[in-house]
PDB file of N, CA and C in Angstrom:
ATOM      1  N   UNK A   1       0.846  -1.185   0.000  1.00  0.00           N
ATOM      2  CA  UNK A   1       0.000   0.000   0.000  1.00  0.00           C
ATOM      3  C   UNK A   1       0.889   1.246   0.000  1.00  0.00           C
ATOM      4  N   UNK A   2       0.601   2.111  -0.484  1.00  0.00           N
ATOM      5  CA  UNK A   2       1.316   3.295  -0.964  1.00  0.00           C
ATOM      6  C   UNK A   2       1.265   4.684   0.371  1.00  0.00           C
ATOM      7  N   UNK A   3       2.040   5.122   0.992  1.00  0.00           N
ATOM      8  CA  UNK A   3       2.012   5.583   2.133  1.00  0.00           C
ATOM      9  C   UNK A   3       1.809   6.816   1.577  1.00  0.00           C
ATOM     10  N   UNK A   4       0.383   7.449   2.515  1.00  0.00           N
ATOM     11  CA  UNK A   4      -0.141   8.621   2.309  1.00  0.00           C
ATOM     12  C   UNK A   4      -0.577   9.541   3.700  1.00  0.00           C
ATOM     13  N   UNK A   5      -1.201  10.398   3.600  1.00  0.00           N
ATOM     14  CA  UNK A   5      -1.835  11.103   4.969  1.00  0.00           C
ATOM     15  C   UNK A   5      -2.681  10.750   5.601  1.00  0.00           C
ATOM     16  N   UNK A   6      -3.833   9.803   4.490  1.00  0.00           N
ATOM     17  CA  UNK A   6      -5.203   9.755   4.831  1.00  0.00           C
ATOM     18  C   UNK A   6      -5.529   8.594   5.986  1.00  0.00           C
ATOM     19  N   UNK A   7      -5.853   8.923   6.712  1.00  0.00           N
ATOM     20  CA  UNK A   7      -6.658   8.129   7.983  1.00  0.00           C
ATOM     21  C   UNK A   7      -6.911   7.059   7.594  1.00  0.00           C
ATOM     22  N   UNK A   8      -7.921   6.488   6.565  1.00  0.00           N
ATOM     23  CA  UNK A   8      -8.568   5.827   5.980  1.00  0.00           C
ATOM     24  C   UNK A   8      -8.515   5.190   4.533  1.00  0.00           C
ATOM     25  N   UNK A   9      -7.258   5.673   4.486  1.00  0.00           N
ATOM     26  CA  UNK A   9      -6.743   4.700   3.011  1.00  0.00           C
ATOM     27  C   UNK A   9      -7.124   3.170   3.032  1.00  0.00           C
ATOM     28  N   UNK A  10      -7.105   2.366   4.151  1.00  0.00           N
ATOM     29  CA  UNK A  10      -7.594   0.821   3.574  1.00  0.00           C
ATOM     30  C   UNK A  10      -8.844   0.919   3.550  1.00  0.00           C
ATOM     31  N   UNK A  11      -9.468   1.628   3.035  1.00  0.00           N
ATOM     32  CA  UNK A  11     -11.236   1.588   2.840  1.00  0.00           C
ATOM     33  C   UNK A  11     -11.129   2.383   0.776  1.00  0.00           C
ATOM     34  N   UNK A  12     -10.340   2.809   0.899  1.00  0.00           N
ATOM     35  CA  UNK A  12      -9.830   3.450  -0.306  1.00  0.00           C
ATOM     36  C   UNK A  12     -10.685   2.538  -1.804  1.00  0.00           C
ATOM     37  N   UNK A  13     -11.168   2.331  -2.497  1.00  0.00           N
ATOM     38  CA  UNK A  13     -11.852   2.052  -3.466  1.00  0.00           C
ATOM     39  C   UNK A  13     -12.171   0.341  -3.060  1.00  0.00           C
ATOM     40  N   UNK A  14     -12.354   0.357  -2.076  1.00  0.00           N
ATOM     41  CA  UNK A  14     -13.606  -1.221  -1.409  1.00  0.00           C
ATOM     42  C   UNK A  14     -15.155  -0.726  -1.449  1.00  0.00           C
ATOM     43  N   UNK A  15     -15.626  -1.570  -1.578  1.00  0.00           N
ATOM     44  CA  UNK A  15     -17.034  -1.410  -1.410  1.00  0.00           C
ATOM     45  C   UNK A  15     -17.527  -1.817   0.011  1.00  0.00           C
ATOM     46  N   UNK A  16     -16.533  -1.704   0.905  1.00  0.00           N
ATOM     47  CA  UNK A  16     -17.051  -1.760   2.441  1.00  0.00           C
ATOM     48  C   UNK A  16     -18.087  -1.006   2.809  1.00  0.00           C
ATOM     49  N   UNK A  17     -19.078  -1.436   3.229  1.00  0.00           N
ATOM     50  CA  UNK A  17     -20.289  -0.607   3.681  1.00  0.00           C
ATOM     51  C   UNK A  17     -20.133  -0.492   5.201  1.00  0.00           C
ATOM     52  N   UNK A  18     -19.703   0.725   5.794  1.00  0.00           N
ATOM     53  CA  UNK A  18     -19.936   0.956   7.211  1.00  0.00           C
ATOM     54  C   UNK A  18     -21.528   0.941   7.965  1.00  0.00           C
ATOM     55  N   UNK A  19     -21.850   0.286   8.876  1.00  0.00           N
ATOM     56  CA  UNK A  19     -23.237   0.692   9.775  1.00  0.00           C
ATOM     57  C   UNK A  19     -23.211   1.009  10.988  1.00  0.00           C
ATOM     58  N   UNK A  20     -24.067   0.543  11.375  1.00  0.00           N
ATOM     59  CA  UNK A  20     -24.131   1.320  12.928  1.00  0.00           C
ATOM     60  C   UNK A  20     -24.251   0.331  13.959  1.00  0.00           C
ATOM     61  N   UNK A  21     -24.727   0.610  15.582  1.00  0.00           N
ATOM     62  CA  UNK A  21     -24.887  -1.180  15.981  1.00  0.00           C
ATOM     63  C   UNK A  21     -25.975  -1.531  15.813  1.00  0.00           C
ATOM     64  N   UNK A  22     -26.545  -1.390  14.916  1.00  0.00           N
ATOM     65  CA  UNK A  22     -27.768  -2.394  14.591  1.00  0.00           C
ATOM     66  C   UNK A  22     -27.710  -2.610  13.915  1.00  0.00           C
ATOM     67  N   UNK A  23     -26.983  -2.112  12.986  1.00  0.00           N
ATOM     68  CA  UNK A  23     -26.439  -2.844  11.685  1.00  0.00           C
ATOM     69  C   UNK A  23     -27.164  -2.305  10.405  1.00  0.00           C
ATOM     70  N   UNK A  24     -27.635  -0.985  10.245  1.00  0.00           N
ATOM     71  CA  UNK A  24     -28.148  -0.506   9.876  1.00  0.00           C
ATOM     72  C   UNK A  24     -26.904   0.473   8.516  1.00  0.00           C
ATOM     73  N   UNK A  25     -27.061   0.816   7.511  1.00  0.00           N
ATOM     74  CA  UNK A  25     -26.247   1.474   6.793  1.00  0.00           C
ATOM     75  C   UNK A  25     -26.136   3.003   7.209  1.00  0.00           C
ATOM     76  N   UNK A  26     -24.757   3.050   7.095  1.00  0.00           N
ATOM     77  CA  UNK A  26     -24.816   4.187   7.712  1.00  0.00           C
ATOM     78  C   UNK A  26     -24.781   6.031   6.840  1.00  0.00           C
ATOM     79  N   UNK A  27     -25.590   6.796   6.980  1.00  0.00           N
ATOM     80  CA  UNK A  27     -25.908   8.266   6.134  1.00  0.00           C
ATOM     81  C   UNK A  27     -25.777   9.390   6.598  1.00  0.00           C
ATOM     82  N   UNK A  28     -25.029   9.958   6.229  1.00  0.00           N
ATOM     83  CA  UNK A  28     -25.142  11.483   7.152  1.00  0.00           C
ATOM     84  C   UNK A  28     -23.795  11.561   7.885  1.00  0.00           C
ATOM     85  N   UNK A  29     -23.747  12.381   8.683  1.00  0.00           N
ATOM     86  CA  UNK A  29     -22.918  12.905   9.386  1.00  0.00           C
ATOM     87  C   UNK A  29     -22.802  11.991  10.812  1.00  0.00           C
ATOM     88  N   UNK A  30     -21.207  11.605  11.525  1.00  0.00           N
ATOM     89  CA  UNK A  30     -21.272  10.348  12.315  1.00  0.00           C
ATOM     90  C   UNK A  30     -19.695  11.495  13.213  1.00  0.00           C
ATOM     91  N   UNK A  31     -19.871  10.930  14.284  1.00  0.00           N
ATOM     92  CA  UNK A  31     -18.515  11.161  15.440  1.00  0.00           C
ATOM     93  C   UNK A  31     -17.942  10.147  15.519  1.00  0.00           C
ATOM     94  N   UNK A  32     -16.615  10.113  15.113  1.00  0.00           N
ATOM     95  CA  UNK A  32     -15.644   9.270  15.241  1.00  0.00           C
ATOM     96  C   UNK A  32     -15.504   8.371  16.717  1.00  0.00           C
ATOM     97  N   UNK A  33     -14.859   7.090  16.410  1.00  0.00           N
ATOM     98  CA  UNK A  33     -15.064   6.591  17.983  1.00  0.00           C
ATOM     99  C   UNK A  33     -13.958   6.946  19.011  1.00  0.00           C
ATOM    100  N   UNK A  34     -13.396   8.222  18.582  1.00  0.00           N
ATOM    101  CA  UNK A  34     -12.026   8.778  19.025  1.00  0.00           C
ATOM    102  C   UNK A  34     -13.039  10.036  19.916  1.00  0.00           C
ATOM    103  N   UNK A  35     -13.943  10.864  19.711  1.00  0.00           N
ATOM    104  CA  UNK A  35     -14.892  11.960  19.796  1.00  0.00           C
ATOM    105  C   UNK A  35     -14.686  12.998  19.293  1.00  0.00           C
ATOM    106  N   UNK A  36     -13.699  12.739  18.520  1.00  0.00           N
ATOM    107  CA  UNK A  36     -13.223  14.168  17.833  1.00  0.00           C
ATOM    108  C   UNK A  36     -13.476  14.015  16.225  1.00  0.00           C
ATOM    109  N   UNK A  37     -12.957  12.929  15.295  1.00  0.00           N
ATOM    110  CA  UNK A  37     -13.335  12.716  13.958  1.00  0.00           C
ATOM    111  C   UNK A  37     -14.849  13.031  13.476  1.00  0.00           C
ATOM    112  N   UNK A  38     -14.932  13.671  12.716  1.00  0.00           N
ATOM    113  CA  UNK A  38     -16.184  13.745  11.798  1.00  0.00           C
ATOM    114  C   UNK A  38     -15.983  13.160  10.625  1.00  0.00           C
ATOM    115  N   UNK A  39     -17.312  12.348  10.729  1.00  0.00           N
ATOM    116  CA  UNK A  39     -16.929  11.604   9.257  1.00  0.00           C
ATOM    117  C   UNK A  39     -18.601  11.426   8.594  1.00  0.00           C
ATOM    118  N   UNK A  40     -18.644  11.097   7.008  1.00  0.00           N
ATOM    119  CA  UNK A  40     -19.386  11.629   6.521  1.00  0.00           C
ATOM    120  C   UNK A  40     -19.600  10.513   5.582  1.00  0.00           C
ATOM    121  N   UNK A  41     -20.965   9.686   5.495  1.00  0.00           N
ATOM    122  CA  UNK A  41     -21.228   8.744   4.874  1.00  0.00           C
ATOM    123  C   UNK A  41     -22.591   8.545   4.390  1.00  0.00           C
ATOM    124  N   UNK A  42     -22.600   8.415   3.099  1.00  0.00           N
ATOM    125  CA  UNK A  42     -23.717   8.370   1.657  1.00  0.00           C
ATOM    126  C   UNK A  42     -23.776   6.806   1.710  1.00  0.00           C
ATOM    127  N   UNK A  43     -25.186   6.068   1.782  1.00  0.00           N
ATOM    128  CA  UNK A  43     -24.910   4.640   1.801  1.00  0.00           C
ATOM    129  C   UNK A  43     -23.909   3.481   2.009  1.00  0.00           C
ATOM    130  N   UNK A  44     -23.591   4.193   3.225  1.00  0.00           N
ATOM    131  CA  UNK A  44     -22.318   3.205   4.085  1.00  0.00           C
ATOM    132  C   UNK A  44     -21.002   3.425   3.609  1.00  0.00           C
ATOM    133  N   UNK A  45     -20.700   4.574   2.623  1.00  0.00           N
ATOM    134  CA  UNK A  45     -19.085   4.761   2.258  1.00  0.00           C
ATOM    135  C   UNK A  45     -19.050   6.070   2.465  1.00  0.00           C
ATOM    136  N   UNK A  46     -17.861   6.220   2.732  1.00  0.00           N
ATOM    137  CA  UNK A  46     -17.253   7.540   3.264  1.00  0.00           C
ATOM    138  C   UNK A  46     -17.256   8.519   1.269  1.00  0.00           C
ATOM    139  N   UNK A  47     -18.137   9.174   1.914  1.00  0.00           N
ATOM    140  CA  UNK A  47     -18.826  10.179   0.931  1.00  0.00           C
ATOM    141  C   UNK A  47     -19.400  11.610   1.690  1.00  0.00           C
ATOM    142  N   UNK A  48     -18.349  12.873   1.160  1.00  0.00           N
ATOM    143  CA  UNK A  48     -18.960  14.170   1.628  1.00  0.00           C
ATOM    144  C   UNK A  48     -19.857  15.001   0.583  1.00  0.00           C
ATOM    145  N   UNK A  49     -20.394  14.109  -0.657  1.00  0.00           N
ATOM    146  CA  UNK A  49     -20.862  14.680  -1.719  1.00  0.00           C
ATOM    147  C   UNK A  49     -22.438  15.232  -0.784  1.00  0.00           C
ATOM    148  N   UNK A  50     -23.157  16.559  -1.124  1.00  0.00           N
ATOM    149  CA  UNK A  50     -24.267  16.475  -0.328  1.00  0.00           C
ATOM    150  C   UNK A  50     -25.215  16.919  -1.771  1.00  0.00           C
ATOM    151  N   UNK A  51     -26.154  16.546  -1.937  1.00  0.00           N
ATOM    152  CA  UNK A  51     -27.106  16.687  -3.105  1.00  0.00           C
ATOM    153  C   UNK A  51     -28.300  17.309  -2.996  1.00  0.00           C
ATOM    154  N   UNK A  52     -29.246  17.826  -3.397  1.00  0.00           N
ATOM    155  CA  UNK A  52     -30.553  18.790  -3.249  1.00  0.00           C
ATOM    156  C   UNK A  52     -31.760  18.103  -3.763  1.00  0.00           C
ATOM    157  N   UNK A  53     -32.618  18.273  -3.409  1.00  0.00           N
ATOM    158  CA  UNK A  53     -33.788  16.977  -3.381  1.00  0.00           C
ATOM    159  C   UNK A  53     -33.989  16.675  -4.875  1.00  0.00           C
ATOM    160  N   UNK A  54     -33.121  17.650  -6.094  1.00  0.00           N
ATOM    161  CA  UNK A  54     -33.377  16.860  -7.184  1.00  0.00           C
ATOM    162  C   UNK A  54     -32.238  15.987  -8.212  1.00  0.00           C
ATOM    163  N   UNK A  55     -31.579  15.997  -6.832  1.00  0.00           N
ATOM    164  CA  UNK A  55     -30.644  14.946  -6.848  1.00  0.00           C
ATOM    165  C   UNK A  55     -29.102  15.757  -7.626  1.00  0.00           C
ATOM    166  N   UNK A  56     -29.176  16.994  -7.856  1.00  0.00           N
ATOM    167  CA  UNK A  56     -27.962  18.104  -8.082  1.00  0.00           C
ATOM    168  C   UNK A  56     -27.099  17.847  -7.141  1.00  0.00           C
ATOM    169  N   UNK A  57     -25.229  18.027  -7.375  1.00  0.00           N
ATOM    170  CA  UNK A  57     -24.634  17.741  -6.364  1.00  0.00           C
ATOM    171  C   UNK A  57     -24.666  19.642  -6.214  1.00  0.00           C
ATOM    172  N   UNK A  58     -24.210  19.523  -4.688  1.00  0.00           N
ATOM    173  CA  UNK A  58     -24.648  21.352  -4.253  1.00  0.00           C
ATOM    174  C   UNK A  58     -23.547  21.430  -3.563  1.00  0.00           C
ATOM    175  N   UNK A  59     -22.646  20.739  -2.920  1.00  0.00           N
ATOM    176  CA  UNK A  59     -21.506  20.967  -2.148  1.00  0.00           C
ATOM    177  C   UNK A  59     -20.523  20.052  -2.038  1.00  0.00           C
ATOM    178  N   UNK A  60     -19.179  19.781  -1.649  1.00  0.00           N
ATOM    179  CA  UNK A  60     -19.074  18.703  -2.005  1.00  0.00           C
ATOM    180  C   UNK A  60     -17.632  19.368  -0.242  1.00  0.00           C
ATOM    181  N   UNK A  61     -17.921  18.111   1.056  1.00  0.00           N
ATOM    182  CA  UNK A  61     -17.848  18.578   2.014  1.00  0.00           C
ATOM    183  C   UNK A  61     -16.958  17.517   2.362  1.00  0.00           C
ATOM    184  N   UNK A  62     -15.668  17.608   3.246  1.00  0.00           N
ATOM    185  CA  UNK A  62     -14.497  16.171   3.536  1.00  0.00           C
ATOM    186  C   UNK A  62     -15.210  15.235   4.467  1.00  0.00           C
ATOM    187  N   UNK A  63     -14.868  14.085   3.842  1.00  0.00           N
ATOM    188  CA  UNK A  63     -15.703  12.955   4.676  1.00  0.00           C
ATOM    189  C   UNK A  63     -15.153  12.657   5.770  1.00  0.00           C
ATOM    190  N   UNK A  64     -13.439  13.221   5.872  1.00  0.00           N
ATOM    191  CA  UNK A  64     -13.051  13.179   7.588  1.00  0.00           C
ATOM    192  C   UNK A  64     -12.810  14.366   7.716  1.00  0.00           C
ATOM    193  N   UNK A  65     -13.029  14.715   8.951  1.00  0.00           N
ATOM    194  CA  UNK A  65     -12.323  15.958   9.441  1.00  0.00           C
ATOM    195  C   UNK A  65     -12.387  15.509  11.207  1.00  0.00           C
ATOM    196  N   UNK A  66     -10.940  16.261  11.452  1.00  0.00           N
ATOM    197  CA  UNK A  66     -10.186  16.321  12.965  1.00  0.00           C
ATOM    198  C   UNK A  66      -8.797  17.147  12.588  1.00  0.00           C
ATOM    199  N   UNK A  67      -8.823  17.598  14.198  1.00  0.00           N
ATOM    200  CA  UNK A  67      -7.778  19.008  14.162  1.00  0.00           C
ATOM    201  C   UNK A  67      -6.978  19.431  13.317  1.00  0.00           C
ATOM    202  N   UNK A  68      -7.179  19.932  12.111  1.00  0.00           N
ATOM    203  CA  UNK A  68      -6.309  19.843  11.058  1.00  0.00           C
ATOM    204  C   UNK A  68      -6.056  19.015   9.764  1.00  0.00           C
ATOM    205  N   UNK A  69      -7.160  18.494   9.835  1.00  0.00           N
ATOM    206  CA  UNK A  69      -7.122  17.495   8.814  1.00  0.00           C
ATOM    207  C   UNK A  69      -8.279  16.764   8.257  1.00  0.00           C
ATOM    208  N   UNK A  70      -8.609  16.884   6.708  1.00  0.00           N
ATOM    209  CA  UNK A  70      -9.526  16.909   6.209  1.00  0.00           C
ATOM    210  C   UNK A  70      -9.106  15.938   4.755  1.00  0.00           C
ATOM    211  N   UNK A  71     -10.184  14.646   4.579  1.00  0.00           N
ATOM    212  CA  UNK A  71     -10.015  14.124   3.842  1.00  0.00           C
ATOM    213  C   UNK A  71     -11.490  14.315   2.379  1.00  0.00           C
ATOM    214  N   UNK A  72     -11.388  14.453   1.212  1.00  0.00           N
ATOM    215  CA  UNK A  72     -12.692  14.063   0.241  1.00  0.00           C
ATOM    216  C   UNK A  72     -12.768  12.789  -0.401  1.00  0.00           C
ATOM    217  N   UNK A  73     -13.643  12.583   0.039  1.00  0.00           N
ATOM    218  CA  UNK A  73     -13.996  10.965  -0.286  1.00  0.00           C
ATOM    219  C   UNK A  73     -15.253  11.290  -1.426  1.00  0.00           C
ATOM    220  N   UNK A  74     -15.428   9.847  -2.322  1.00  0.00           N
ATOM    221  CA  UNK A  74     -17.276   9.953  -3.247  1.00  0.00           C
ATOM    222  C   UNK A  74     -16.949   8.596  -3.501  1.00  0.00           C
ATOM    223  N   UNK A  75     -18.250   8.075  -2.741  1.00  0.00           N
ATOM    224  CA  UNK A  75     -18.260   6.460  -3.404  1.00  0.00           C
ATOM    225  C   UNK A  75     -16.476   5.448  -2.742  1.00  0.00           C
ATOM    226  N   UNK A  76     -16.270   5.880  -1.324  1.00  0.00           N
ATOM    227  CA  UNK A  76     -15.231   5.250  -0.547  1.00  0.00           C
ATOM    228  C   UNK A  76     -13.720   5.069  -1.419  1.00  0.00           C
ATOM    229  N   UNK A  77     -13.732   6.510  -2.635  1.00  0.00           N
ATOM    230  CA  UNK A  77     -12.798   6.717  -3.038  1.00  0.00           C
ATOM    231  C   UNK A  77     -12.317   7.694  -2.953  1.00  0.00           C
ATOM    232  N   UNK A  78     -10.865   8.400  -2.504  1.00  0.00           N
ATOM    233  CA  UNK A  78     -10.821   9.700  -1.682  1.00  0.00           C
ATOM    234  C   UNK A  78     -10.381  10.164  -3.518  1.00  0.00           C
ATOM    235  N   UNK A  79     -10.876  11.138  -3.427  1.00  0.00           N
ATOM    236  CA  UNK A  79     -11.236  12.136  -4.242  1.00  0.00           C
ATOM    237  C   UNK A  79     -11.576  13.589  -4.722  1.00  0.00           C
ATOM    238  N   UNK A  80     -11.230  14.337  -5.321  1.00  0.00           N
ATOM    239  CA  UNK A  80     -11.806  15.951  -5.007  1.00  0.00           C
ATOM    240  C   UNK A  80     -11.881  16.166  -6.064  1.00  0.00           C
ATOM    241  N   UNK A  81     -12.291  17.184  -7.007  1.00  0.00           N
ATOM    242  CA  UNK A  81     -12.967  17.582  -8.471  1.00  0.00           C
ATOM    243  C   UNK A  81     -12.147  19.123  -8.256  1.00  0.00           C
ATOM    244  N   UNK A  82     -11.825  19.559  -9.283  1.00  0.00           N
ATOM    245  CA  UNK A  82     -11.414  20.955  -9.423  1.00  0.00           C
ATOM    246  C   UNK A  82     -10.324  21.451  -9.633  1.00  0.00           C
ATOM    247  N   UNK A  83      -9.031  20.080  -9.307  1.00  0.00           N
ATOM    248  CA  UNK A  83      -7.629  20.322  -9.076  1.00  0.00           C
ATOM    249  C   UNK A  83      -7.192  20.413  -7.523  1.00  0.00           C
ATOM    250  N   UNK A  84      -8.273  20.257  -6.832  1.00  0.00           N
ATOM    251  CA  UNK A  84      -7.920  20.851  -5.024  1.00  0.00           C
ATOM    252  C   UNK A  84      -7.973  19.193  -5.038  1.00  0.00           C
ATOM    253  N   UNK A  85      -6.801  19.265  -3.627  1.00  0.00           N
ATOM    254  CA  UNK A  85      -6.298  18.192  -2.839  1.00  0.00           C
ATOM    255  C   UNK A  85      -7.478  17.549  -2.231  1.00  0.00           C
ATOM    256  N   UNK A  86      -7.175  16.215  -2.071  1.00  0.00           N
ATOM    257  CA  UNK A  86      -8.099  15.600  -1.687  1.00  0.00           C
ATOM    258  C   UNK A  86      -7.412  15.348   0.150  1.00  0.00           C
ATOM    259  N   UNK A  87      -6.815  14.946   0.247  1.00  0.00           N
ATOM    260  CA  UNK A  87      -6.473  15.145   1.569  1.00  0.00           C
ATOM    261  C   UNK A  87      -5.490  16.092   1.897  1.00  0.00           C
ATOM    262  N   UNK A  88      -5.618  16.839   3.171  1.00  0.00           N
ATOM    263  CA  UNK A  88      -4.566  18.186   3.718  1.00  0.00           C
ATOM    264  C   UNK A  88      -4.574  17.405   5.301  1.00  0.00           C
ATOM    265  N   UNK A  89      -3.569  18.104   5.460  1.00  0.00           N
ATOM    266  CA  UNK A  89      -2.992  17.232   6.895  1.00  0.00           C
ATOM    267  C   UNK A  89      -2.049  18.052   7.422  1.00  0.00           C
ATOM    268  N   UNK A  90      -1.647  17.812   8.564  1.00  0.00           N
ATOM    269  CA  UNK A  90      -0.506  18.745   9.213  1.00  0.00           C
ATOM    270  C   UNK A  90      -1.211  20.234   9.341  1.00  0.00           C
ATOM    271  N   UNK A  91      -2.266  20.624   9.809  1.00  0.00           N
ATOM    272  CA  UNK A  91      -2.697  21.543   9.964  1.00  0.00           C
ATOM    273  C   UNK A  91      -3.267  22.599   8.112  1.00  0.00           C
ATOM    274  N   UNK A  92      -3.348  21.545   7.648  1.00  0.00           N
ATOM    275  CA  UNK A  92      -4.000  21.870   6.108  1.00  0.00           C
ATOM    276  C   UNK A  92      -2.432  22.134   5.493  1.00  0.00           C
ATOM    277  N   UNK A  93      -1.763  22.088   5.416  1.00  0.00           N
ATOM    278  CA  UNK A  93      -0.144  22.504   5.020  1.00  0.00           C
ATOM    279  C   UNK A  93       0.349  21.041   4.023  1.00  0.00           C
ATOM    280  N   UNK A  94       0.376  20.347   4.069  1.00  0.00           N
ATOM    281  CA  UNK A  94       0.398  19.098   3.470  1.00  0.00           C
ATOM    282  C   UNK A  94      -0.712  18.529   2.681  1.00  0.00           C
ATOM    283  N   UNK A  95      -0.295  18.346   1.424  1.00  0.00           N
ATOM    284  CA  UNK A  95      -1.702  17.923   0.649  1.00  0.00           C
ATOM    285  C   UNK A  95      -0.954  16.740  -0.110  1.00  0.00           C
ATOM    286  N   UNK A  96      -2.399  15.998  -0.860  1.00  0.00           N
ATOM    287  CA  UNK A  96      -2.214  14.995  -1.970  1.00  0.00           C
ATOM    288  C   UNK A  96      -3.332  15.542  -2.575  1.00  0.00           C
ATOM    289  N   UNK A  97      -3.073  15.343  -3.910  1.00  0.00           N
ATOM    290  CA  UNK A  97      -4.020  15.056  -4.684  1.00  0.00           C
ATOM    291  C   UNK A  97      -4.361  13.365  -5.256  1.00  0.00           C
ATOM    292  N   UNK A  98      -6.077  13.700  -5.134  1.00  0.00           N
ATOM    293  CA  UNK A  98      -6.354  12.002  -6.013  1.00  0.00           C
ATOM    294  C   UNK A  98      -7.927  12.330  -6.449  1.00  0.00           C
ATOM    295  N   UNK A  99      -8.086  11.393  -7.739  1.00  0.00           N
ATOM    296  CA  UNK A  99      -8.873  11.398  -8.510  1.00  0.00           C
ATOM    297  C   UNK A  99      -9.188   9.815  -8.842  1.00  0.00           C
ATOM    298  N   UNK A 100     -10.662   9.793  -7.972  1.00  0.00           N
ATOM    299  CA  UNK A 100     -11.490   8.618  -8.208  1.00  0.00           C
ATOM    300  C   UNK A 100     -10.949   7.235  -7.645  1.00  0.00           C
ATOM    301  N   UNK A 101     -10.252   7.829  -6.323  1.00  0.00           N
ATOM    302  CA  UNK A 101      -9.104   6.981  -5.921  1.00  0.00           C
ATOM    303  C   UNK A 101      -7.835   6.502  -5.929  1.00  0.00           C
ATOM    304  N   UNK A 102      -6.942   7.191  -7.386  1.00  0.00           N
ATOM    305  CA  UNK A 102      -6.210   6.773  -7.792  1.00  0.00           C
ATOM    306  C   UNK A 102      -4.743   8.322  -7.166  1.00  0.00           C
ATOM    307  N   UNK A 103      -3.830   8.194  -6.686  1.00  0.00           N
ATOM    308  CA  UNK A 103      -3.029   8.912  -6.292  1.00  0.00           C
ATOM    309  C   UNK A 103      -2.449   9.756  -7.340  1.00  0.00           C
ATOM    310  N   UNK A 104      -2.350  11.426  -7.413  1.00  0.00           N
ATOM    311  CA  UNK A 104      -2.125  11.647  -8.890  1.00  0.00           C
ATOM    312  C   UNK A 104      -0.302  11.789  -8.507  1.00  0.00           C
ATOM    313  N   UNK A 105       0.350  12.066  -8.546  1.00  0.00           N
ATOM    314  CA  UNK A 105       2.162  12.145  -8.927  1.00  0.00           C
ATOM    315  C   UNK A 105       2.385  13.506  -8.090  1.00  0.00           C
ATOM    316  N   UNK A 106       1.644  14.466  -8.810  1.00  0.00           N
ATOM    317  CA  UNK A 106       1.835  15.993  -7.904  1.00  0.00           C
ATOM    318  C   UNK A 106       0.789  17.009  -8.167  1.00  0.00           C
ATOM    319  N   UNK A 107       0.833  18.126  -8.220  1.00  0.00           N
ATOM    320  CA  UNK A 107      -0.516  19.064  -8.185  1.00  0.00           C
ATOM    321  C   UNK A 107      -1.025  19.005  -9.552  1.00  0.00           C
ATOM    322  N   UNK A 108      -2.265  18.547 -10.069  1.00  0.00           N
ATOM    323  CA  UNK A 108      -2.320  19.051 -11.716  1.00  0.00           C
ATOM    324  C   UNK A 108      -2.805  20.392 -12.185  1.00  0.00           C
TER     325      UNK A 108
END
């Protein structure tokens, strides 16, 4: 595995579905079991895409965040659209970029 920033790289393009304890899929906005992580999940994968009831994407928000550090995930692949880093770390000072999961080389 390719050493990166992200918290959550072995979830990185799996179709692991996270739930809850009932076992329920998990949606929306969740507190890490640390109490500090925010994390952000669209049908059980770490997804900060948020959409408008006619299904438009309207924001597109990091599926982790804790003190300094913010990951974009869509579909449990860390990801960001625009040329912006998908994960920042070290107090936002450190970035990667990746697209659709895949690690890009350096900034495009």
């Amino acid at each position: 595995m390719e050493k990166t920033l992200s918290l959550y790289q072995k979830l990185n393009g799996t179709d692991f579905r996270q739930t809850d304890e009932n076992g329920n899929i998990l949606n929306g906005t969740r507190i890490g079991e640390d109490g500090k992580t925010i994390l952000r999940f669209r049908d059980g994968l770490l997804d900060g895409d948020v959409f408008n009831s006619n299904g438009k994407l309207i924001v597109t928000k990091p599926a982790v965040e804790c003190g300094g550090h913010q990951e974009y995930w869509r579909h449990n692949k860390l990801h960001r659209d625009g040329g912006l880093p998908a994960v920042l770390s070290n107090g936002l000072k450190d970035k990667e970029w990746w697209i659709d999961g895949v690690r890009q080389s350096e900034e495009p």
